[in-house]
N, C-alpha and C. Protein backbone atom coordinates (compact mmCIF):
# COMPACT_ATOMS: atom_id res chain seq x y z
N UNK A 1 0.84 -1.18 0.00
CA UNK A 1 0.00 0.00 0.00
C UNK A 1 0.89 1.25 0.00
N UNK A 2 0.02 1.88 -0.93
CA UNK A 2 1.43 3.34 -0.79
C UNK A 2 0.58 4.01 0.37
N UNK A 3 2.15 5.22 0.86
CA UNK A 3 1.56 5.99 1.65
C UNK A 3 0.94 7.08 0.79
N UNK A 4 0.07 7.78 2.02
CA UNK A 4 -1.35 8.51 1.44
C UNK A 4 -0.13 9.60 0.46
N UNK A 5 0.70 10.42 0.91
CA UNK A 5 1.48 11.67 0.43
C UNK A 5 2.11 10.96 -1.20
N UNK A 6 2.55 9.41 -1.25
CA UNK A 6 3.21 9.04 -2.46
C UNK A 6 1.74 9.01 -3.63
N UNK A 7 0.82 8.52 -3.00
CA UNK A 7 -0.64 8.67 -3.72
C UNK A 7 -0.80 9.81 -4.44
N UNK A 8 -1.54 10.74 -3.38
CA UNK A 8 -1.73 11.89 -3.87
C UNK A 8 -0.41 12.84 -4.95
N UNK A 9 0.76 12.60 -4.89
CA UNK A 9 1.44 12.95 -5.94
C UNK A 9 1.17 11.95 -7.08
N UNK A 10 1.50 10.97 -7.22
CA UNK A 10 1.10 9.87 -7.95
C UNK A 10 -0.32 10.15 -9.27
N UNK A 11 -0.88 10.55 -8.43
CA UNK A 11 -2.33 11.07 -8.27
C UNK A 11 -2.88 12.21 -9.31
N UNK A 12 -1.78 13.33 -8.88
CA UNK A 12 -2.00 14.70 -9.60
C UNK A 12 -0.59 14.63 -10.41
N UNK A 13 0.42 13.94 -10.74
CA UNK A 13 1.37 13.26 -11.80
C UNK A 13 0.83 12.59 -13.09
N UNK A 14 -0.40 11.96 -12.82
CA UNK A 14 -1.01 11.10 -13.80
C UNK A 14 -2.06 12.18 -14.16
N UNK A 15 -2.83 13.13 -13.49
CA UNK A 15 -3.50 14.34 -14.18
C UNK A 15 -3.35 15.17 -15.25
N UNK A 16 -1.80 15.45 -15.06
CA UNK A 16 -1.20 16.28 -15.48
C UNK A 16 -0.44 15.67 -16.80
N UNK A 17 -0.67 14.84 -17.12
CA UNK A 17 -0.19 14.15 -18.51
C UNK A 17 -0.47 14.40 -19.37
N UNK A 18 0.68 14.41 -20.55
CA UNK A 18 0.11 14.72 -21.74
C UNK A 18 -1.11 14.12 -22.33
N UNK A 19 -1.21 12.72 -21.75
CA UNK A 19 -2.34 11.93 -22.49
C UNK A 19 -3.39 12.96 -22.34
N UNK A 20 -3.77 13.81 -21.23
CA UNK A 20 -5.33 13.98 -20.82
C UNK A 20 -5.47 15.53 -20.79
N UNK A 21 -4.29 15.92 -21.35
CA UNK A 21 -4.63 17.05 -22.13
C UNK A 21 -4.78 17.26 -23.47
N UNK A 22 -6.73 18.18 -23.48
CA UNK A 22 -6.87 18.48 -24.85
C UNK A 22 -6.35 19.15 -25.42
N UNK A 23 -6.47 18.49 -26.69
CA UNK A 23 -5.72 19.49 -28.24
C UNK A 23 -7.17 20.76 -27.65
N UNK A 24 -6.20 22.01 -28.30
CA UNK A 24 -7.42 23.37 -28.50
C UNK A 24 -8.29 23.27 -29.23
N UNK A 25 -8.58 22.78 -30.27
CA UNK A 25 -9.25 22.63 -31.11
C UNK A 25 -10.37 21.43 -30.89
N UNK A 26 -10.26 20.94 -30.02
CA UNK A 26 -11.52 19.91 -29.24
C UNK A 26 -12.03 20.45 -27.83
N UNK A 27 -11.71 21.81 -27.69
CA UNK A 27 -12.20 22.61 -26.68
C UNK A 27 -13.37 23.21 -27.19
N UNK A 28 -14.83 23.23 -26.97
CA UNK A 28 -15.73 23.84 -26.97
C UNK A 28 -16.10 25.22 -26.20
N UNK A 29 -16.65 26.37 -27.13
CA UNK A 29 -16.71 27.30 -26.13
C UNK A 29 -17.48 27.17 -25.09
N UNK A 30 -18.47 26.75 -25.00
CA UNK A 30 -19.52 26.44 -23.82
C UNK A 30 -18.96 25.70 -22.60
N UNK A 31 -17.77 25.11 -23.04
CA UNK A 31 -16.94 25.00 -21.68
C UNK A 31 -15.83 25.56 -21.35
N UNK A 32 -15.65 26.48 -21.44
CA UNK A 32 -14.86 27.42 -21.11
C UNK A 32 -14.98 28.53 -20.38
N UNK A 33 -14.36 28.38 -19.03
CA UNK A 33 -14.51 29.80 -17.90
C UNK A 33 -13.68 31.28 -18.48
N UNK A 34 -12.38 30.97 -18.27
CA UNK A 34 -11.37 31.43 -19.25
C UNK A 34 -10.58 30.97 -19.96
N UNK A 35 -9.86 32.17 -21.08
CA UNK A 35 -8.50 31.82 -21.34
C UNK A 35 -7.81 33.17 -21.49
N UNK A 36 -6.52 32.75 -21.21
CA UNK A 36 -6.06 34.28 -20.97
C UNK A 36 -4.28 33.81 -21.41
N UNK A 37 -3.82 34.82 -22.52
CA UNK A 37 -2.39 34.88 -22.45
C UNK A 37 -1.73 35.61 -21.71
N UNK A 38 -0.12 35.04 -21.71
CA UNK A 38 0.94 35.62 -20.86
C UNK A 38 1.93 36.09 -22.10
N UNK A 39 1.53 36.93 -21.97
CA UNK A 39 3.16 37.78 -22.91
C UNK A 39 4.44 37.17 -22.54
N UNK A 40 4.67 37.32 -21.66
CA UNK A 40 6.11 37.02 -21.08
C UNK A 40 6.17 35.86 -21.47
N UNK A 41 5.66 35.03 -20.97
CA UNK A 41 5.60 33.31 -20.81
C UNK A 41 5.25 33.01 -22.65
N UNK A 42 4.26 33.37 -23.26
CA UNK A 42 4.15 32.97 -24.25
C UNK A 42 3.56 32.03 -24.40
N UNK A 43 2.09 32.06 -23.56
CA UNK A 43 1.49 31.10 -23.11
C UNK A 43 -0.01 31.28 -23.09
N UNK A 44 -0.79 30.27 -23.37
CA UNK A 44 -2.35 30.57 -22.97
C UNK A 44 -2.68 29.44 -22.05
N UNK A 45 -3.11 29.97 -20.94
CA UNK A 45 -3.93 29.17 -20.33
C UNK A 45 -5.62 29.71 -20.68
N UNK A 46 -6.34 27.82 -20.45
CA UNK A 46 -7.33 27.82 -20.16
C UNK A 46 -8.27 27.24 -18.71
N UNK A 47 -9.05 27.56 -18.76
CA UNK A 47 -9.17 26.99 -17.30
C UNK A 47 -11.24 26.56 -17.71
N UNK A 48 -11.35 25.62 -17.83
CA UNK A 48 -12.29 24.81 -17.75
C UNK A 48 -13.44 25.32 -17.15
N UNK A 49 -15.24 25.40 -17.14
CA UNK A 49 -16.13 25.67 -15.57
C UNK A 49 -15.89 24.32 -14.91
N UNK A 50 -15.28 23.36 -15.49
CA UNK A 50 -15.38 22.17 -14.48
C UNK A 50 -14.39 22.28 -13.30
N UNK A 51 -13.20 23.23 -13.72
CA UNK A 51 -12.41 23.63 -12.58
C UNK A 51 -10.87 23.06 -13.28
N UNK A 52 -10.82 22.47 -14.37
CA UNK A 52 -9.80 21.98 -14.97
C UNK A 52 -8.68 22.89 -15.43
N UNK A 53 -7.78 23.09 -15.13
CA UNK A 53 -6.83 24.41 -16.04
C UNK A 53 -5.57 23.67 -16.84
N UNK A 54 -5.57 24.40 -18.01
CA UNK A 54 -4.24 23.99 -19.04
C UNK A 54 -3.98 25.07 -19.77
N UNK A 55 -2.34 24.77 -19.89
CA UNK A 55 -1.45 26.01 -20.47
C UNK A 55 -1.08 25.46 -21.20
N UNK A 56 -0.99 26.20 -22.61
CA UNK A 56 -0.26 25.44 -23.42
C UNK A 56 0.63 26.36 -23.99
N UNK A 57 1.87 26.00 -24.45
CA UNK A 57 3.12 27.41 -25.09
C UNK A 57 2.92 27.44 -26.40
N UNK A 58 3.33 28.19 -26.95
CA UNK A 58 3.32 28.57 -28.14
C UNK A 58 3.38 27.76 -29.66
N UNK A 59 4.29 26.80 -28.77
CA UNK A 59 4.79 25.54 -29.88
C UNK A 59 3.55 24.80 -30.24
N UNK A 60 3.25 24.51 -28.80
CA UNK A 60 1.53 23.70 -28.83
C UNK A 60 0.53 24.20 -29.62
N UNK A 61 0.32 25.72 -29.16
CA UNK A 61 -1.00 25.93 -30.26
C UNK A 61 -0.67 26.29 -31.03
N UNK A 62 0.49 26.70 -31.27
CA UNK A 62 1.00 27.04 -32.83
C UNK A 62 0.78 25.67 -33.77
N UNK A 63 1.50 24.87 -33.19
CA UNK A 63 0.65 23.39 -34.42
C UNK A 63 -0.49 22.94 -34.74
N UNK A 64 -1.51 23.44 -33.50
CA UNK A 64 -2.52 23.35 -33.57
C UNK A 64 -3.10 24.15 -34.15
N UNK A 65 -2.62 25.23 -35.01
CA UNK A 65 -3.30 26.23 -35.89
C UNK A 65 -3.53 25.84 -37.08
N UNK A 66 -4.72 25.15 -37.32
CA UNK A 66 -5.35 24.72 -39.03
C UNK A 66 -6.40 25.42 -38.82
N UNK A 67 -6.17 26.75 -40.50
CA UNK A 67 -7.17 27.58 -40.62
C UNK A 67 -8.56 26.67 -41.03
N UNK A 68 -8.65 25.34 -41.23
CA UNK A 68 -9.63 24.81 -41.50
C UNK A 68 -10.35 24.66 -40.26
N UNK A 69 -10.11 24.15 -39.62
CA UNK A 69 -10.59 24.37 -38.07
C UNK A 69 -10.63 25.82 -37.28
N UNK A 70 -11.58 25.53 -36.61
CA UNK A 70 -12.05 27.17 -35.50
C UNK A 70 -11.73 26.95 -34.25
N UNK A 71 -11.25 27.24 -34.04
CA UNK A 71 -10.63 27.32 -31.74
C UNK A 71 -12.00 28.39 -31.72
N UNK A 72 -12.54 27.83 -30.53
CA UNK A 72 -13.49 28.82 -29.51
C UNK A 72 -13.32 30.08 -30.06
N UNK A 73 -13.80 30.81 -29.93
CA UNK A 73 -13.55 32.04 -29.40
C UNK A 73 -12.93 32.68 -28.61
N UNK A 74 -13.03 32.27 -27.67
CA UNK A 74 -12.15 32.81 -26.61
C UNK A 74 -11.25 32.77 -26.38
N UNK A 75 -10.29 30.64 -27.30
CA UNK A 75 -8.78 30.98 -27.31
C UNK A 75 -8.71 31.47 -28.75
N UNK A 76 -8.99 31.86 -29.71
CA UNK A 76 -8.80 32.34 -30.75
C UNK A 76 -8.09 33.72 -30.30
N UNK A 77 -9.28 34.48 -29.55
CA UNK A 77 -9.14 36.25 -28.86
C UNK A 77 -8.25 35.94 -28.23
N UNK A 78 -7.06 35.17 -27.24
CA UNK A 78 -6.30 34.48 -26.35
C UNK A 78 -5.11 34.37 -27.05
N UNK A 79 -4.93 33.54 -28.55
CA UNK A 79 -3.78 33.07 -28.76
C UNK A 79 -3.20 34.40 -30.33
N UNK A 80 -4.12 35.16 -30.42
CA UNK A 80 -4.46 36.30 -31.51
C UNK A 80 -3.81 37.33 -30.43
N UNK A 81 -3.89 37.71 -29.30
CA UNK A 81 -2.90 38.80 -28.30
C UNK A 81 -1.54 38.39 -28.68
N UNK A 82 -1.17 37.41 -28.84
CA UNK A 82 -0.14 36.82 -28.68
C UNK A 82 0.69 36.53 -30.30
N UNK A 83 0.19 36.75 -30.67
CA UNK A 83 0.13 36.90 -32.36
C UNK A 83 0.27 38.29 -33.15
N UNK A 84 -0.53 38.98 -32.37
CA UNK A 84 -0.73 39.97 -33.63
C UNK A 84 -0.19 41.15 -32.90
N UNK A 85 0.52 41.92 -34.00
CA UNK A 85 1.10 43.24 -33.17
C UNK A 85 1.03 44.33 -34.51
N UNK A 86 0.59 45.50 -34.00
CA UNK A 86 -0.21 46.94 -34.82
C UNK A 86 1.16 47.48 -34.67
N UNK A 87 0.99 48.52 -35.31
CA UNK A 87 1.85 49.35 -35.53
C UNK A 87 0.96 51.02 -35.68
N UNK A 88 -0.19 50.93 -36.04
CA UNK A 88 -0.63 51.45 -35.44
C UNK A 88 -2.43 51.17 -35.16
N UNK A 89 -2.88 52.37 -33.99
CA UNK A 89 -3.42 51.84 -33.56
C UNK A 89 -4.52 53.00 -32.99
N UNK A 90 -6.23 53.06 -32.65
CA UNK A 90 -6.45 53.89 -32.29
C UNK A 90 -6.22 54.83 -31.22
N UNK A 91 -5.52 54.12 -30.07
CA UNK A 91 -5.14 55.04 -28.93
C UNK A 91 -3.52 54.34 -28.87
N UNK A 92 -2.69 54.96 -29.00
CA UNK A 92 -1.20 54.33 -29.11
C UNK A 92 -1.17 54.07 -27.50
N UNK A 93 0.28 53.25 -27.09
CA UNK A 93 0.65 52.69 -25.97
C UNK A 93 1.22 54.40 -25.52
N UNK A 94 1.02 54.47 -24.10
CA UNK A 94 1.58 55.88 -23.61
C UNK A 94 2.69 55.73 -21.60
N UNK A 95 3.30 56.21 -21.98
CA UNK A 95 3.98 56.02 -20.56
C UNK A 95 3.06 56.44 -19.71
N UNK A 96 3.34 56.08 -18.39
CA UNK A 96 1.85 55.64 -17.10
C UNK A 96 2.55 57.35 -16.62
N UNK A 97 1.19 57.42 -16.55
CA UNK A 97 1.43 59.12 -16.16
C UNK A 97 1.51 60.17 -17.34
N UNK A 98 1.49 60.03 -18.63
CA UNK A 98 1.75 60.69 -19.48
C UNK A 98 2.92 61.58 -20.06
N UNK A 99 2.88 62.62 -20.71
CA UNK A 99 3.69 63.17 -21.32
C UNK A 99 5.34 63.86 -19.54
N UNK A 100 3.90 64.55 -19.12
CA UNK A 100 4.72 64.81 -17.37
C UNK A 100 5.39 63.96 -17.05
N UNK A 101 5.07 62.40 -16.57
CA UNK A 101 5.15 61.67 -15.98
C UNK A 101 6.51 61.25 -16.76
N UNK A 102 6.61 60.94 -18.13
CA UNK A 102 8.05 60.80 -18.87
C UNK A 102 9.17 61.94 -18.95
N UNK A 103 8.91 63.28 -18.51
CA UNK A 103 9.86 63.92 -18.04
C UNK A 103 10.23 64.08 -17.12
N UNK A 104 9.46 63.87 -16.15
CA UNK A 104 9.50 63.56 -14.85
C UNK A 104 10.71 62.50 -14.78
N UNK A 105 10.82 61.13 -14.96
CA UNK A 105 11.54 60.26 -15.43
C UNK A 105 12.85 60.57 -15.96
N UNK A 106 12.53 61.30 -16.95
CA UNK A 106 13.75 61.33 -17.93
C UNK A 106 14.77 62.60 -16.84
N UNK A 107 14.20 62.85 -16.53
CA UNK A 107 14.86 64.30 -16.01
C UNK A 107 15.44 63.20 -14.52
N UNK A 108 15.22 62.01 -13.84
CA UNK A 108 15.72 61.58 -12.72
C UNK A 108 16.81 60.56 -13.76
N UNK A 109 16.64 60.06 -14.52
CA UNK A 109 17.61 59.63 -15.07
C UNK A 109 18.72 60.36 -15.94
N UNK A 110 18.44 61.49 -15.95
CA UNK A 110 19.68 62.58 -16.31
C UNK A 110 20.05 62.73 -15.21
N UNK A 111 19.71 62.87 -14.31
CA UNK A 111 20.45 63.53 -12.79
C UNK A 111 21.09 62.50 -12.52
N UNK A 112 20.90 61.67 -12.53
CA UNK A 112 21.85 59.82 -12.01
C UNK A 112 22.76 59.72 -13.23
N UNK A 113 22.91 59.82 -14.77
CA UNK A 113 24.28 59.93 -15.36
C UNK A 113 24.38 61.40 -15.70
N UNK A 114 24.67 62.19 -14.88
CA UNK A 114 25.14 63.19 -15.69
C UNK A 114 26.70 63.29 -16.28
N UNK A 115 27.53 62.64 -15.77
CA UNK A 115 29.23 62.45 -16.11
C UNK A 115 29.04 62.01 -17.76
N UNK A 116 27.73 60.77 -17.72
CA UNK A 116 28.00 60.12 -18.74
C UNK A 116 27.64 61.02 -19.77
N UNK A 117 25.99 61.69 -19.45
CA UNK A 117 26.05 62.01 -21.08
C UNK A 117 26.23 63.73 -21.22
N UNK A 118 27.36 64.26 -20.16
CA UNK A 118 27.99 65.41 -20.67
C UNK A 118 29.75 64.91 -21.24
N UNK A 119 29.71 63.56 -20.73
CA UNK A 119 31.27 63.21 -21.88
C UNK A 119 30.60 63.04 -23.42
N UNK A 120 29.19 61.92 -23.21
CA UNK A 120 29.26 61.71 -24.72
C UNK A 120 27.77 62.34 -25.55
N UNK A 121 27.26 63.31 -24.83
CA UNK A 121 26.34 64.14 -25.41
C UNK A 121 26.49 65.20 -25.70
N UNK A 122 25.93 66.28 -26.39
CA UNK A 122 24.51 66.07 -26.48
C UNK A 122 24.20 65.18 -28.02
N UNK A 123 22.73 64.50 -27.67
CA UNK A 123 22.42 63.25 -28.86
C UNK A 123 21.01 63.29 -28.77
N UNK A 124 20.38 63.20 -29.61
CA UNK A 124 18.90 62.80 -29.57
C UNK A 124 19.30 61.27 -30.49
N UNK A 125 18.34 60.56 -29.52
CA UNK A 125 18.30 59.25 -29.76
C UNK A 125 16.59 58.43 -29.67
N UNK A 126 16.42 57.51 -30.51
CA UNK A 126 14.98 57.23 -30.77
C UNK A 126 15.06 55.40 -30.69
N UNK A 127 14.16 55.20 -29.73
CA UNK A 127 14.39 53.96 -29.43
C UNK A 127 13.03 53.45 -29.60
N UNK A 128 13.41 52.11 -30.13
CA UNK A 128 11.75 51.40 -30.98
C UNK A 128 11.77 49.68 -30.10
N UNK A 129 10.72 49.98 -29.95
CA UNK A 129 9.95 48.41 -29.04
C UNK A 129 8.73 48.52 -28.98
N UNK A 130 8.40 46.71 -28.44
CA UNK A 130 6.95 46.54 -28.64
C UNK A 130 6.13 46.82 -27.26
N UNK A 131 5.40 47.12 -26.90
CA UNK A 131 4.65 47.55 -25.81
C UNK A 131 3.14 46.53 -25.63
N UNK A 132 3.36 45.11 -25.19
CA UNK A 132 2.47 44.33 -24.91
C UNK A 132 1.40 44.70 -24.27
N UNK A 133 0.62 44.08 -24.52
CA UNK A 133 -1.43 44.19 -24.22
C UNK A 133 -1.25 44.34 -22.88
N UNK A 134 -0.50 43.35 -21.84
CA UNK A 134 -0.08 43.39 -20.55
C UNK A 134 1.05 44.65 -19.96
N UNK A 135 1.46 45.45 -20.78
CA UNK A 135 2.04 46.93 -20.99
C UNK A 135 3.95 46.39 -20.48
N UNK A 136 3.84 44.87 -21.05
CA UNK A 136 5.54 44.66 -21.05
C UNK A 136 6.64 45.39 -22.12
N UNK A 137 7.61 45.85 -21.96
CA UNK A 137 8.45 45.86 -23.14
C UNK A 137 8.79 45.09 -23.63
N UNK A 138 9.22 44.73 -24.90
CA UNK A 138 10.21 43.81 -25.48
C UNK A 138 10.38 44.37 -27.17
N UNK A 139 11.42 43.72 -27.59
CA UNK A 139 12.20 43.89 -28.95
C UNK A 139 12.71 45.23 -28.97
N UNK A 140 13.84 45.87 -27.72
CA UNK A 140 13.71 47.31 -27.63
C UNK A 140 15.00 47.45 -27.96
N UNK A 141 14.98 48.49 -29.31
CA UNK A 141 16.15 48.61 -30.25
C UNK A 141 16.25 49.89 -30.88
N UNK A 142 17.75 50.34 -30.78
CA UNK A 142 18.14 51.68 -31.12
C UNK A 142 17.45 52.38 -32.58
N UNK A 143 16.97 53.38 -33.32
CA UNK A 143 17.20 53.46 -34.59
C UNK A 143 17.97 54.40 -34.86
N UNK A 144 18.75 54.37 -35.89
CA UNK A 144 19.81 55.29 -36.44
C UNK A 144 21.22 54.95 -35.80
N UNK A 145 21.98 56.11 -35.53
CA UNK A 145 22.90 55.80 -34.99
C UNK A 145 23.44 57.07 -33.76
N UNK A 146 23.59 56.29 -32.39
CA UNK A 146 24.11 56.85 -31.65
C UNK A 146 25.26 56.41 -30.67
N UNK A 147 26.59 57.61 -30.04
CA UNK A 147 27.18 56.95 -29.13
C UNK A 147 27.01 55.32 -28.33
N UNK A 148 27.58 54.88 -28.07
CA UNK A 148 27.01 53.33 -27.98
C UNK A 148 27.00 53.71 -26.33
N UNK A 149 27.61 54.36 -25.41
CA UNK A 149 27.25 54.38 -24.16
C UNK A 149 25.91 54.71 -23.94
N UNK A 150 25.16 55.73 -24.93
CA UNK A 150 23.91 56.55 -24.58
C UNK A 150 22.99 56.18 -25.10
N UNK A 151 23.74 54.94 -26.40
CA UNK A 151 22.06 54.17 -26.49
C UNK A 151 22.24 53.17 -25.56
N UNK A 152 23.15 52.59 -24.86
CA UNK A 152 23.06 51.20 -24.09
C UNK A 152 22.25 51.90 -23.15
N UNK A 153 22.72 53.11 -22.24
CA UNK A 153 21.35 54.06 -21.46
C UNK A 153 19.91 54.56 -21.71
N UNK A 154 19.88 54.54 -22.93
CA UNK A 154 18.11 54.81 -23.63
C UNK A 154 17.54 54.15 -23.65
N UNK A 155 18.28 52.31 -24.10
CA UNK A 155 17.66 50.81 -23.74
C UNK A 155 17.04 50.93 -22.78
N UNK A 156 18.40 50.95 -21.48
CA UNK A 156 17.92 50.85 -19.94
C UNK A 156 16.74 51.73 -19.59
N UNK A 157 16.66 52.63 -19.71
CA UNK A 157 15.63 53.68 -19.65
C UNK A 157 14.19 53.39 -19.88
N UNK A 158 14.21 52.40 -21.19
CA UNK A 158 13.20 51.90 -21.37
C UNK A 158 12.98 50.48 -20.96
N UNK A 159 13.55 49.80 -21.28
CA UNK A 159 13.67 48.43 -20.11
C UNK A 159 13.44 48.23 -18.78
N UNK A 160 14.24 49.04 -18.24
CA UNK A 160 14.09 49.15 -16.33
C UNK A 160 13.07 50.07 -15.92
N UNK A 161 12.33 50.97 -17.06
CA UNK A 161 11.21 51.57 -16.71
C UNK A 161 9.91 51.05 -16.23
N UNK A 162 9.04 51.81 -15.84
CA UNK A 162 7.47 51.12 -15.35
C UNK A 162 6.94 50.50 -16.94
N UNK A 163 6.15 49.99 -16.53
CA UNK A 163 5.48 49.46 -17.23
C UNK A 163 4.33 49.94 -18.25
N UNK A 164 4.58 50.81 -19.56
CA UNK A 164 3.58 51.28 -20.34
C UNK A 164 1.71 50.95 -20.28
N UNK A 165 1.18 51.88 -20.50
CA UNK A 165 -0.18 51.89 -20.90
C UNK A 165 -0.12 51.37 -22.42
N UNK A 166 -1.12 49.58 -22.07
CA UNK A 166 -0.93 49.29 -23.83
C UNK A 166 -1.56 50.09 -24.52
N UNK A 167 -1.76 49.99 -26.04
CA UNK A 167 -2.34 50.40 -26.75
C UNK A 167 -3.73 49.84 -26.52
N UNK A 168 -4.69 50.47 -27.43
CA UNK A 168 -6.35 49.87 -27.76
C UNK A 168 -6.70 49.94 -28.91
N UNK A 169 -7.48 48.96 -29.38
CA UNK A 169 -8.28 48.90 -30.65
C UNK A 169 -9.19 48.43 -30.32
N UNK A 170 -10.35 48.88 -31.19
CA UNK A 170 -11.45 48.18 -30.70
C UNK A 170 -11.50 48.32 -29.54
N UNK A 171 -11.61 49.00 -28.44
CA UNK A 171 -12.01 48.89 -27.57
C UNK A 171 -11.12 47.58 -26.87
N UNK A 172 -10.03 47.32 -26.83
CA UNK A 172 -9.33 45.91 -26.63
C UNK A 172 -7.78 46.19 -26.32
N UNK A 173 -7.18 45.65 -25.19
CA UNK A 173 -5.93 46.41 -25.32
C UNK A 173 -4.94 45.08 -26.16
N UNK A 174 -4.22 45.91 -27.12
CA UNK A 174 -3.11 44.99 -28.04
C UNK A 174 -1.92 45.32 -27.29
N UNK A 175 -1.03 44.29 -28.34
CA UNK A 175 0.32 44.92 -28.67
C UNK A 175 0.35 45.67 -29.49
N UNK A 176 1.10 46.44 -29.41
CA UNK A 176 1.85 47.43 -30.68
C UNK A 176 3.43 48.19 -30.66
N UNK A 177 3.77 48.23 -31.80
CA UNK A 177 5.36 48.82 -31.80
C UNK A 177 5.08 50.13 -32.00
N UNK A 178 6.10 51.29 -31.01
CA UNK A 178 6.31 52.25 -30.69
C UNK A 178 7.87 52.57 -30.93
N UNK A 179 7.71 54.04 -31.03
CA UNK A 179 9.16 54.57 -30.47
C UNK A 179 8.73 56.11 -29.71
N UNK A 180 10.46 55.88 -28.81
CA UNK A 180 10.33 57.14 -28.08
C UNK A 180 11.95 57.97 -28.05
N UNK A 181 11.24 59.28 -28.51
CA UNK A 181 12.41 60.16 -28.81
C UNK A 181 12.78 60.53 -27.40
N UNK A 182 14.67 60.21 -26.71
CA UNK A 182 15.44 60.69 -25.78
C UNK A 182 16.76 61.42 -26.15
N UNK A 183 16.29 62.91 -25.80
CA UNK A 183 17.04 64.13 -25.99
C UNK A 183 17.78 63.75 -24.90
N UNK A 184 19.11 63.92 -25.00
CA UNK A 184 20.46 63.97 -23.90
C UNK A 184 21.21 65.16 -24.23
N UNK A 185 21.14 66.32 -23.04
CA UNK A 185 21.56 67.13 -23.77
C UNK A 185 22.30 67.91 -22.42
């Protein structure tokens, strides 16, 4: 007889198997509480009304994408965040706090290098990334050409920053690619 603790792992080990997880595409909407992607992760979970939850990554429902077949609705709207990125858009992605709120910023991160960018400024520099539905950065890359100390600092600036207001369409918040002009002067 196993003990009760080797069971119960045993238990929720054999749950969690690939066997007894559904393909997306044999998910019905009528059973479905949610589904919701993770930007970061690159991931949709769904979570069952029966109380059942499954994540699947990208690889997964990416194979599972035959335009002949229809996913729910709901992971369609789910695995489509995660997919699709505007460029533009009816209300663009905006730093939290607004136009203030980014000088506000920019002006505490001039005061913390000032050595640096009175050796290698003055530069206006324009930095382009994507600003996820979940208001993450990513793909955040110089354009043109500047000092390489003061764009590796314009990165950071935008990287180690708060976290953007996504964009909207439709009434829906996306991804979308942005840029933001940083005067060093």
């Amino acid at each position: 007889m196993l003990p009760k603790i080797l069971f119960l792992f045993f238990s929720i080990h054999t749950h969690a198997s690939l066997d007894t997880v559904p393909t997306l595409h044999n998910i019905r909407q009528e059973d479905i509480d949610t589904a919701i992607a993770a930007y970061k992760e690159r991931t949709v979970t769904v979570k069952l009304k029966t109380g059942d939850t499954y994540t699947y990554t990208s690889d997964q429902w990416r194979k599972e994408r035959d335009p002949a077949i229809k996913l729910a609705p709901k992971i369609e709207e789910a695995t489509n965040l995660l997919e699709r990125f505007f460029t533009k858009t009816e209300i663009p992605p905006t730093f939290p706090g607004g136009q203030t709120a980014w000088n506000e910023y920019q002006s505490k991160i001039y005061s913390e290098h000032k050595r640096l960018i009175k050796k290698y400024g003055p530069a206006t520099i324009y930095v382009q990334f994507i600003v996820s539905f979940d208001g993450q950065m990513d793909q955040v890359q110089l354009i043109g050409n500047a000092p390489a100390e003061l764009g590796d600092l314009a990165i950071r600036m935008i990287k180690e920053g708060p976290a953007w207001e996504p964009a909207t369409q439709n009434g829906r918040k996306v991804s979308c690619y942005t840029h933001q002009k940083i005067d060093f002067q």
